[in-house]
PDB file of N, CA and C in Angstrom:
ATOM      1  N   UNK A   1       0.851  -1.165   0.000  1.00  0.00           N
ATOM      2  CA  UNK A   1       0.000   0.000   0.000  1.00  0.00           C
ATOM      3  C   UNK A   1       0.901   1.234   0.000  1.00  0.00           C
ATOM      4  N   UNK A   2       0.347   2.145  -0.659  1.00  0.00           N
ATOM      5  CA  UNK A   2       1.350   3.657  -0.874  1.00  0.00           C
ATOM      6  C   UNK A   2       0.668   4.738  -0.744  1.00  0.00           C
ATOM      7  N   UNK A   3       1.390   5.548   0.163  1.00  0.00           N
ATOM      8  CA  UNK A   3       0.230   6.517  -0.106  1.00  0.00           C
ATOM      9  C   UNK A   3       1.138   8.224  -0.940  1.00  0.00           C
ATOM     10  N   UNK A   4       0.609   8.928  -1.620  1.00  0.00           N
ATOM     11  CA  UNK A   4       1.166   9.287  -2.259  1.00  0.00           C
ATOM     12  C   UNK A   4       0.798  10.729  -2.557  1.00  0.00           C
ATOM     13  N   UNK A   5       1.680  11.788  -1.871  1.00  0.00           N
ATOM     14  CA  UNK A   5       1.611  12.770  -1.508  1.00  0.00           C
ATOM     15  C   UNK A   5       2.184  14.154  -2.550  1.00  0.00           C
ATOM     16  N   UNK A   6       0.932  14.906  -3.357  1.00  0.00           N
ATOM     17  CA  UNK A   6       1.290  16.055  -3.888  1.00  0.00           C
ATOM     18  C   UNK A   6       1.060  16.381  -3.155  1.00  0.00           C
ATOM     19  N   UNK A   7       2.332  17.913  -3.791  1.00  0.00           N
ATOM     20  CA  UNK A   7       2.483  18.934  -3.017  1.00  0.00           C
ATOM     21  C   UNK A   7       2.555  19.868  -4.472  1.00  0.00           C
ATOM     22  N   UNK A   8       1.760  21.356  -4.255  1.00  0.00           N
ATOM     23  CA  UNK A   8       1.640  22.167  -5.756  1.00  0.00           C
ATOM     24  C   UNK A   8       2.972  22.834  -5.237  1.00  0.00           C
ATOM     25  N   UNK A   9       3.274  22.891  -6.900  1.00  0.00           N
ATOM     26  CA  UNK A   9       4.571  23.811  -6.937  1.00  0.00           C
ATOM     27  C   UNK A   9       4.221  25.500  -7.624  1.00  0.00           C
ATOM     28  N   UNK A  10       3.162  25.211  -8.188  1.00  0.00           N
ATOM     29  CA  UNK A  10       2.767  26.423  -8.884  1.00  0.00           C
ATOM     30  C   UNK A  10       1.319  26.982  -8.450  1.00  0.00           C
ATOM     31  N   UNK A  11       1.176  28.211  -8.752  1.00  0.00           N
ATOM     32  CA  UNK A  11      -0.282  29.175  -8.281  1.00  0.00           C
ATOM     33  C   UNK A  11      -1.325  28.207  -8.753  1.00  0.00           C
ATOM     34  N   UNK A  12      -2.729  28.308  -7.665  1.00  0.00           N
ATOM     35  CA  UNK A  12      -3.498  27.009  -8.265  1.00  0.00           C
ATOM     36  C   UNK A  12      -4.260  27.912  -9.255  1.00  0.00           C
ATOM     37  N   UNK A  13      -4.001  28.530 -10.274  1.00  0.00           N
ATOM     38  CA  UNK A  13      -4.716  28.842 -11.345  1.00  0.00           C
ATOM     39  C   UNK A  13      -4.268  27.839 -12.278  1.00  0.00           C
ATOM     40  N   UNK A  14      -2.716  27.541 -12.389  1.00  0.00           N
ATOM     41  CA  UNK A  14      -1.975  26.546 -13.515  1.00  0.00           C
ATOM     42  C   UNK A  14      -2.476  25.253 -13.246  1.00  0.00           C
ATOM     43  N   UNK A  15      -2.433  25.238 -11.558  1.00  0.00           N
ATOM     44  CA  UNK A  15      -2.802  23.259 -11.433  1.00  0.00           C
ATOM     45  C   UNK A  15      -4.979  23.160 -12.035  1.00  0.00           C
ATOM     46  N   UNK A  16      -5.176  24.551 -11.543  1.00  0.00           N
ATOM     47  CA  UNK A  16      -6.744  24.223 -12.268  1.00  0.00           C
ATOM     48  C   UNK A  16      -6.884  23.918 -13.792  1.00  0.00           C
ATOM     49  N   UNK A  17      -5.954  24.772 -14.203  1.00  0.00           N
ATOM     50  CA  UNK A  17      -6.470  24.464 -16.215  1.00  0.00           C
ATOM     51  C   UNK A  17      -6.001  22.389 -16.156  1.00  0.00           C
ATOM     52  N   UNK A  18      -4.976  22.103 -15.492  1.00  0.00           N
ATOM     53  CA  UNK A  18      -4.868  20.521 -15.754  1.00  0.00           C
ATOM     54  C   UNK A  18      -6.239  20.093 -14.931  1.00  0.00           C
ATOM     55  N   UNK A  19      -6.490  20.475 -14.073  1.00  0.00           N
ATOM     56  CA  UNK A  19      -7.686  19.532 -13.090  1.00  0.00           C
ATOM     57  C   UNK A  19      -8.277  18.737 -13.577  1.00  0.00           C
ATOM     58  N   UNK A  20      -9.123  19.042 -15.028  1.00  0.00           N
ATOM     59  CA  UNK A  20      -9.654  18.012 -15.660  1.00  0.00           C
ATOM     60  C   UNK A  20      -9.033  16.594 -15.939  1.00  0.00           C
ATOM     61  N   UNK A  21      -7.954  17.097 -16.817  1.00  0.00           N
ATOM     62  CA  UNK A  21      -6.773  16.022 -16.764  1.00  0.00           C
ATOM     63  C   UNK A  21      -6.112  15.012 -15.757  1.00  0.00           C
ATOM     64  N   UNK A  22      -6.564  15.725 -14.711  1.00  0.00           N
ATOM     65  CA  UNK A  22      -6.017  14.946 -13.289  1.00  0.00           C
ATOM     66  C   UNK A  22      -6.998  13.924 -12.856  1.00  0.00           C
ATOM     67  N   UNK A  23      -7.980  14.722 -13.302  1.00  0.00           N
ATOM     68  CA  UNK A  23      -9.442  14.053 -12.627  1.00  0.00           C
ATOM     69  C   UNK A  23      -9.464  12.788 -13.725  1.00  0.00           C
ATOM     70  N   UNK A  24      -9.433  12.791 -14.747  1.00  0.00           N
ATOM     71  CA  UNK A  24      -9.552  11.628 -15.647  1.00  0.00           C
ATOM     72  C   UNK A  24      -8.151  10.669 -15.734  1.00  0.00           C
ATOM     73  N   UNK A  25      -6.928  10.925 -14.796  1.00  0.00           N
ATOM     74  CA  UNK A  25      -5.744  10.076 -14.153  1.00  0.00           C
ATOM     75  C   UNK A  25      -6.694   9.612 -13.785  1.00  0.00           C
ATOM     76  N   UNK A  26      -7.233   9.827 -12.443  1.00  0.00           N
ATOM     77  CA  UNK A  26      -7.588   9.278 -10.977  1.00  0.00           C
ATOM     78  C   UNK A  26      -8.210   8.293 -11.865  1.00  0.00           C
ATOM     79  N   UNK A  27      -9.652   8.651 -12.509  1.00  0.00           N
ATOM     80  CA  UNK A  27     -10.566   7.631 -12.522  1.00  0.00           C
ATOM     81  C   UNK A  27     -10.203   6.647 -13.172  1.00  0.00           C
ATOM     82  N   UNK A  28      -9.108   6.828 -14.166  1.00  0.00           N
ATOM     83  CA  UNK A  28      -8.819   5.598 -15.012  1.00  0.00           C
ATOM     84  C   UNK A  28      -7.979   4.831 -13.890  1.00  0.00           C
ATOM     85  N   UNK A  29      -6.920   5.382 -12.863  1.00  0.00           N
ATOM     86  CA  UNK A  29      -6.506   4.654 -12.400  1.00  0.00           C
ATOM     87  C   UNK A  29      -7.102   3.897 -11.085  1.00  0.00           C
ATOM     88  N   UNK A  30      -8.299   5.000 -10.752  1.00  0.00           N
ATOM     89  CA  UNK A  30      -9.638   3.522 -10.108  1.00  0.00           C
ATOM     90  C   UNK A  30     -10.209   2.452 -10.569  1.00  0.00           C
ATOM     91  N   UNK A  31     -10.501   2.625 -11.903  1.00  0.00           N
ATOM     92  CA  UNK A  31     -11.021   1.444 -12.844  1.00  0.00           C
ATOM     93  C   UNK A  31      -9.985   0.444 -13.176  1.00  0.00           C
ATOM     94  N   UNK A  32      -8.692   0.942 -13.602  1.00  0.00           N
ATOM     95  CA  UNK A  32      -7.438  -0.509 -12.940  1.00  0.00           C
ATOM     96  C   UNK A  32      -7.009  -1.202 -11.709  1.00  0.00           C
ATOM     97  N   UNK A  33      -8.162  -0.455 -11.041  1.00  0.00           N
ATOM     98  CA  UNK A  33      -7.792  -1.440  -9.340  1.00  0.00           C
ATOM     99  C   UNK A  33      -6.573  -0.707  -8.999  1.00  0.00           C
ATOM    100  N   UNK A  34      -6.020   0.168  -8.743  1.00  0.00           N
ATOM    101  CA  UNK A  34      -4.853   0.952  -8.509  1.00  0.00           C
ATOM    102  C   UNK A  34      -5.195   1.684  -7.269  1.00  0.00           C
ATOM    103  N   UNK A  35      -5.778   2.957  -7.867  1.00  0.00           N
ATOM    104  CA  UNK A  35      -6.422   3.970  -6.597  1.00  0.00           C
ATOM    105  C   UNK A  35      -7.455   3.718  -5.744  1.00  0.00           C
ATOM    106  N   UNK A  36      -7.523   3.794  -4.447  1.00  0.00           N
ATOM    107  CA  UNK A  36      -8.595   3.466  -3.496  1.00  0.00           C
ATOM    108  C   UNK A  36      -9.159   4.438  -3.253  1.00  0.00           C
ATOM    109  N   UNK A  37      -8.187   5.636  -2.669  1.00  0.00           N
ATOM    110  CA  UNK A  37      -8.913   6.619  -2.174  1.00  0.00           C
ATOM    111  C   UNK A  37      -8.373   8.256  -2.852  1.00  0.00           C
ATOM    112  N   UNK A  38      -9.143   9.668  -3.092  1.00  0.00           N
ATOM    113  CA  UNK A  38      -7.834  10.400  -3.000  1.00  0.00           C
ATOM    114  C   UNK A  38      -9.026  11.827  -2.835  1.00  0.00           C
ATOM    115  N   UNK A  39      -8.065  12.689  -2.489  1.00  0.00           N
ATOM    116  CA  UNK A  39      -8.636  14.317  -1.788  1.00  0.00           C
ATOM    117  C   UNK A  39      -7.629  15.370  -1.882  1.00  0.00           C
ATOM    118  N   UNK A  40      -7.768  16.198  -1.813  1.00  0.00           N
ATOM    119  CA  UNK A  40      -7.290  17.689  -1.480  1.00  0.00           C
ATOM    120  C   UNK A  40      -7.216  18.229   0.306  1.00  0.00           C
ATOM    121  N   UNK A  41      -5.653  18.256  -0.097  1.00  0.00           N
ATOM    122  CA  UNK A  41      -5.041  18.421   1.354  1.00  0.00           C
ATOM    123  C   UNK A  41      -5.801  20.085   1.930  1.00  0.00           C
ATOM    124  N   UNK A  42      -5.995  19.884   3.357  1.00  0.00           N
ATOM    125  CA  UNK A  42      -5.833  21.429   3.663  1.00  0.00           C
ATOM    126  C   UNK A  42      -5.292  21.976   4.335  1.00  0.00           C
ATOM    127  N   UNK A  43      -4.642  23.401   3.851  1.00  0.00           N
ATOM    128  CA  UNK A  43      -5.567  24.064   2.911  1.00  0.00           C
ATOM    129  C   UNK A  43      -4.948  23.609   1.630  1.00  0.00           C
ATOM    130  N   UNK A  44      -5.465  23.950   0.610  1.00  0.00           N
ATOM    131  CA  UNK A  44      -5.520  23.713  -0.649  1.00  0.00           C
ATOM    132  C   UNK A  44      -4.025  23.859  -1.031  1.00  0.00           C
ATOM    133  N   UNK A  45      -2.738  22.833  -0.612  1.00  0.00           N
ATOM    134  CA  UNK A  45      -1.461  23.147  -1.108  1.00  0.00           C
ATOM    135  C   UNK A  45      -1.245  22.074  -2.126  1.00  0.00           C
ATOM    136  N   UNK A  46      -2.331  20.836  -2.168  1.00  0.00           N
ATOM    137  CA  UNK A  46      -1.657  19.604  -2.910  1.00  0.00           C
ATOM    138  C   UNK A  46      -2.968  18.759  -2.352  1.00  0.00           C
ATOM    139  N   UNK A  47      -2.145  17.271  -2.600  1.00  0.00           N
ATOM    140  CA  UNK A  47      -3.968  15.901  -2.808  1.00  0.00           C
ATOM    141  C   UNK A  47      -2.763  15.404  -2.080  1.00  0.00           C
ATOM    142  N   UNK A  48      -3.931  14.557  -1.811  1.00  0.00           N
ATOM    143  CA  UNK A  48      -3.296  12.837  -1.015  1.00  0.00           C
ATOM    144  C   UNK A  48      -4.229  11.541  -1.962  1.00  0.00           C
ATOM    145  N   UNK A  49      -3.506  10.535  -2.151  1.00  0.00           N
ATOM    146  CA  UNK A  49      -3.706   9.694  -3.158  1.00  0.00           C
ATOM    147  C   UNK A  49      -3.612   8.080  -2.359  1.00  0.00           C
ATOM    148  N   UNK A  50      -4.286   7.185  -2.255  1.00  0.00           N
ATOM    149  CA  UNK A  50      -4.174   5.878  -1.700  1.00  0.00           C
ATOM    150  C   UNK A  50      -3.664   5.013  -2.780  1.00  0.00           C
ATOM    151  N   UNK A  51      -2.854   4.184  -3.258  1.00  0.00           N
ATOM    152  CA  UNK A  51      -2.519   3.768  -3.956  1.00  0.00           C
ATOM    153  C   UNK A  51      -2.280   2.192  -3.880  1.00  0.00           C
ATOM    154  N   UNK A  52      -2.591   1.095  -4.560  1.00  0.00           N
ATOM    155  CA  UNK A  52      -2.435   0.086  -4.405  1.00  0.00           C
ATOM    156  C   UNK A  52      -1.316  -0.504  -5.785  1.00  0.00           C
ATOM    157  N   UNK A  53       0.446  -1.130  -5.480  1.00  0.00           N
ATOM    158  CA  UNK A  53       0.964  -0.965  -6.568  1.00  0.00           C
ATOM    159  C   UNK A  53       1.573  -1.978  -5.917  1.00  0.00           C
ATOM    160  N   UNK A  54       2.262  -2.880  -7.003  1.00  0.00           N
ATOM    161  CA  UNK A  54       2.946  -4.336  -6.909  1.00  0.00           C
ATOM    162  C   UNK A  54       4.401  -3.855  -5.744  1.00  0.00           C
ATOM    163  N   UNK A  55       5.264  -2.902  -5.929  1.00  0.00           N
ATOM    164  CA  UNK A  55       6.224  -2.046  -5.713  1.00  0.00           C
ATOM    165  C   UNK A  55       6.461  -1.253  -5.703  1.00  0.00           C
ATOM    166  N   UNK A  56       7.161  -0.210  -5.037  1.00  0.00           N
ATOM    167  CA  UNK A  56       7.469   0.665  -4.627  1.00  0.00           C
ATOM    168  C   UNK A  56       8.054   1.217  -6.404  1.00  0.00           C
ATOM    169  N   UNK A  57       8.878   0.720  -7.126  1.00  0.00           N
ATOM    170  CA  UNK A  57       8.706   1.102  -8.297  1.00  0.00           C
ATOM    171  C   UNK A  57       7.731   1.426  -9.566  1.00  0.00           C
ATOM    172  N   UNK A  58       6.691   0.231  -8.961  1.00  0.00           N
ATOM    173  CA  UNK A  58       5.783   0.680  -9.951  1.00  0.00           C
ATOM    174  C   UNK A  58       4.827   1.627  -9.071  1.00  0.00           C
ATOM    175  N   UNK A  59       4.552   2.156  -7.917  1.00  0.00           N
ATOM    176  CA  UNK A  59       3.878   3.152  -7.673  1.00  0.00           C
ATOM    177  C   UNK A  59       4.615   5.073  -8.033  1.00  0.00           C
ATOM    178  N   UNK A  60       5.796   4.119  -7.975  1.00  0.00           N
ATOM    179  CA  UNK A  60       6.424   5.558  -8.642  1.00  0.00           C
ATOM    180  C   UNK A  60       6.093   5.699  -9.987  1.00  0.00           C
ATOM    181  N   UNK A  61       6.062   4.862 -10.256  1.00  0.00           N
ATOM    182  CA  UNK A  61       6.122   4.459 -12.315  1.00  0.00           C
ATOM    183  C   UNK A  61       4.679   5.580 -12.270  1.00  0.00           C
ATOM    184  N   UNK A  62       3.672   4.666 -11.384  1.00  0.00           N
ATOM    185  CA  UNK A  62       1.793   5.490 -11.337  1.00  0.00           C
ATOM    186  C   UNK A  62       1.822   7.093 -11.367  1.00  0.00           C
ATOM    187  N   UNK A  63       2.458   7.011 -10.169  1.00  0.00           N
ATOM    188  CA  UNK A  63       2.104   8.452  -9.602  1.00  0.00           C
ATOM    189  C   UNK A  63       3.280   9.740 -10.706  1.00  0.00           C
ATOM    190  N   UNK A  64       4.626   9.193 -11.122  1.00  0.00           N
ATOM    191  CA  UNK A  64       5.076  10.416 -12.375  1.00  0.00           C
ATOM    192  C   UNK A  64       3.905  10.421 -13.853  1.00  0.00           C
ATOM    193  N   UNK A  65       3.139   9.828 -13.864  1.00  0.00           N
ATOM    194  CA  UNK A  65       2.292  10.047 -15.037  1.00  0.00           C
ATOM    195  C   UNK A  65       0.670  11.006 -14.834  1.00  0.00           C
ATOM    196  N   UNK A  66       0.861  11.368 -13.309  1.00  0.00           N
ATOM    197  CA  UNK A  66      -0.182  12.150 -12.927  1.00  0.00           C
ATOM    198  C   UNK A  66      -0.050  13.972 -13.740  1.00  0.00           C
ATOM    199  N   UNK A  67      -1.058  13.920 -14.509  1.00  0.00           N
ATOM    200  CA  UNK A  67      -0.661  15.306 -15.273  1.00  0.00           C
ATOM    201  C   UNK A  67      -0.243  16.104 -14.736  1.00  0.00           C
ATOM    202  N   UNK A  68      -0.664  16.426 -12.888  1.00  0.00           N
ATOM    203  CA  UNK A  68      -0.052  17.528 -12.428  1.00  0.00           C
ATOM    204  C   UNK A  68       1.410  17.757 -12.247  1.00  0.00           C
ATOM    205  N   UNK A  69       2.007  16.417 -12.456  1.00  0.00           N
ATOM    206  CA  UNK A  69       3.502  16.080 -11.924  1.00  0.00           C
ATOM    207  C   UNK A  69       3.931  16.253 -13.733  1.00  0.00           C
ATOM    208  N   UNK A  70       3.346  15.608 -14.565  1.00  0.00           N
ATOM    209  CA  UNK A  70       3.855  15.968 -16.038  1.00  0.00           C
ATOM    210  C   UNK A  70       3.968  17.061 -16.556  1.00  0.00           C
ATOM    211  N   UNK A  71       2.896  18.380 -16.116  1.00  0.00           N
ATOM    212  CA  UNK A  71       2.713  19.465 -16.397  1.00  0.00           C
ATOM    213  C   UNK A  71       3.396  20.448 -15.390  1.00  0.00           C
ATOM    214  N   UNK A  72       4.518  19.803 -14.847  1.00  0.00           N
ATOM    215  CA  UNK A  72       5.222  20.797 -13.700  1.00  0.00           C
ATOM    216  C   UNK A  72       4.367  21.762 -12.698  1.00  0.00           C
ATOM    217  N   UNK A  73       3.171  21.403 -12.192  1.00  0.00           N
ATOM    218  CA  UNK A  73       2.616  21.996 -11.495  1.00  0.00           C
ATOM    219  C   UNK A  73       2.556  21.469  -9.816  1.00  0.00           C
ATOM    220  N   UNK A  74       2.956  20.276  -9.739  1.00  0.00           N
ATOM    221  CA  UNK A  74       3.265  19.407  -8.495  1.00  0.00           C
ATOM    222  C   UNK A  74       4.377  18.459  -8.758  1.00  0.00           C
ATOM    223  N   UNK A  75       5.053  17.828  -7.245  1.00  0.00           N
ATOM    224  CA  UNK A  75       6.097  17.750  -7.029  1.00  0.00           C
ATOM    225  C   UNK A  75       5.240  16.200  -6.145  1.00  0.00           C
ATOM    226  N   UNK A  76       6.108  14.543  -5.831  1.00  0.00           N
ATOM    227  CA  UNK A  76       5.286  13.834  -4.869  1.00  0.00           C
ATOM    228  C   UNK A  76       6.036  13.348  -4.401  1.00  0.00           C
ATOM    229  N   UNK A  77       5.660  12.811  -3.075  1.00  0.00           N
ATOM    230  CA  UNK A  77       6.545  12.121  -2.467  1.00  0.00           C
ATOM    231  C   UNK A  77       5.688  10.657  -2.197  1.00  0.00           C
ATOM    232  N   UNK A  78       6.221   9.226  -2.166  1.00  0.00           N
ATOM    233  CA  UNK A  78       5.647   8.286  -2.435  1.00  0.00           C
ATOM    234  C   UNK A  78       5.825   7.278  -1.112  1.00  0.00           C
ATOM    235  N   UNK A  79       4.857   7.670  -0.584  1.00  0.00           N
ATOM    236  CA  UNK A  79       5.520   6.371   1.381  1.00  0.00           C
ATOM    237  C   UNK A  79       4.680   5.195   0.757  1.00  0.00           C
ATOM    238  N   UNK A  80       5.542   4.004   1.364  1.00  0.00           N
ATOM    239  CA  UNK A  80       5.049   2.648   1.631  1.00  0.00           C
ATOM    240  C   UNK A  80       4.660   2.579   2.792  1.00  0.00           C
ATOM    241  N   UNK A  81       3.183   1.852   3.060  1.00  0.00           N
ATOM    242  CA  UNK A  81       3.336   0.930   4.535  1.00  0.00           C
ATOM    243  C   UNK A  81       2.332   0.086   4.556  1.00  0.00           C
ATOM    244  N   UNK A  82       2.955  -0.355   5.600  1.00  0.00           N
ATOM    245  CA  UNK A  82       1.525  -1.844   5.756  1.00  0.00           C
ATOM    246  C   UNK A  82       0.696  -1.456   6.353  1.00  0.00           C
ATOM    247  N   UNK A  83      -0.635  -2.208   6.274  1.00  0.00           N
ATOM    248  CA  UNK A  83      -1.483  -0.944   7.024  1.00  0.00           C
ATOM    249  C   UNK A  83      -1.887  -2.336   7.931  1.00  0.00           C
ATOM    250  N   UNK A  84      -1.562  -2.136   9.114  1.00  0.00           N
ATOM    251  CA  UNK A  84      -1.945  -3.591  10.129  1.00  0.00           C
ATOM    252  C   UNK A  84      -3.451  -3.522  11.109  1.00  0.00           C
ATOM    253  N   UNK A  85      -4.564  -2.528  10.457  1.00  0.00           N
ATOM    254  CA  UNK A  85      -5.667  -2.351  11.026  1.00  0.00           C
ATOM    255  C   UNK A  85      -6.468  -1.469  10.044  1.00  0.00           C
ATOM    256  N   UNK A  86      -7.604  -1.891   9.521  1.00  0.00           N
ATOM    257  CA  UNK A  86      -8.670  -0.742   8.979  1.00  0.00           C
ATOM    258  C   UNK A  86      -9.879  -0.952   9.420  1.00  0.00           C
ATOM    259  N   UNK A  87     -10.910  -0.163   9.771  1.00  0.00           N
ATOM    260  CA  UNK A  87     -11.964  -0.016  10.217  1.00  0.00           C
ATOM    261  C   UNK A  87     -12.694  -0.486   9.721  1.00  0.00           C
ATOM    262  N   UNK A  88     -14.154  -0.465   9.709  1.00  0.00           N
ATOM    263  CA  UNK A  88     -15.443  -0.833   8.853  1.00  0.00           C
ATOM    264  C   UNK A  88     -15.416   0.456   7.591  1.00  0.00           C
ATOM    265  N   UNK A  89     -15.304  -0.673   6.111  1.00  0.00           N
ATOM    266  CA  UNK A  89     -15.526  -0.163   5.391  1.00  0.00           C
ATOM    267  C   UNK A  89     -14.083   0.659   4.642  1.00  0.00           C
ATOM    268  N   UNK A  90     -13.318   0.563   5.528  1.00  0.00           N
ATOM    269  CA  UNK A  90     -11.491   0.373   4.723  1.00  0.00           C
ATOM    270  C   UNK A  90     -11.360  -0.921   4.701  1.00  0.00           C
ATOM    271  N   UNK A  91     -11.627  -2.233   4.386  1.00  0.00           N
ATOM    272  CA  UNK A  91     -10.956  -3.349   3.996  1.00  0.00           C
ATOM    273  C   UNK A  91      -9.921  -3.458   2.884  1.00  0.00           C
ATOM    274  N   UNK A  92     -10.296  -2.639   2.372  1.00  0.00           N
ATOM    275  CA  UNK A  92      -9.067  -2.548   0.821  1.00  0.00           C
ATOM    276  C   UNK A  92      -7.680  -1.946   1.134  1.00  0.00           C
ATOM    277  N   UNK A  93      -7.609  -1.773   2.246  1.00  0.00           N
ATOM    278  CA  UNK A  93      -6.430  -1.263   2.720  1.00  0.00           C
ATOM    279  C   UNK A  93      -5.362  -2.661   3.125  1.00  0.00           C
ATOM    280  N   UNK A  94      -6.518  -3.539   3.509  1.00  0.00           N
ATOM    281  CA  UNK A  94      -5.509  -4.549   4.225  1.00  0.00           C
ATOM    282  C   UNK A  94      -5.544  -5.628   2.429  1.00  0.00           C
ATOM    283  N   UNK A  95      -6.265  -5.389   1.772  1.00  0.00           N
ATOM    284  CA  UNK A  95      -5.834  -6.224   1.005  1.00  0.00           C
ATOM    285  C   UNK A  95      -4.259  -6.421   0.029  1.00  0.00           C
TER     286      UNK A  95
END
């Protein structure tokens, strides 16, 4: 499990014209069983992204193809961990 942390590098007028673009990352990469969860940090500096990836390489591989990171508007940092407890209704965490 990864969780996978933008941070904007640029005024959010630039990261809005991609938004669309970002928004159609996410969903394609929900429909590959990839992304679980994801939101907008606050205040509004960057997202947080749940990520489900074979390795630590291939979640990097995921997360540099996010338009905001292609379009130089965000910057990520990529943690691993095990997640050894989820509540009702996070089960996909432990999977």
């Amino acid at each position: 499990m990864f969780i996978v942390s933008l941070r904007y590098t640029r005024p959010l007028e630039e990261v809005d014209a991609l938004l669309a673009q970002h928004v159609e990352w996410l969903r394609a990469g929900h429909a590959a069983g990839h992304f679980l969860a994801w939101g907008r940090k606050i205040p509004r500096d960057g997202g947080i992204l749940f990520m489900r990836a074979e390795s630590r390489t291939d979640a990097e591989a995921l997360a540099v193809e996010d338009p905001f990171v292609k379009g130089g508007v965000a910057e990520i940092e990529v943690i691993e961990f095990a997640a050894g407890f989820a509540g009702p209704g996070l089960e996909a965490l432990l999977a």
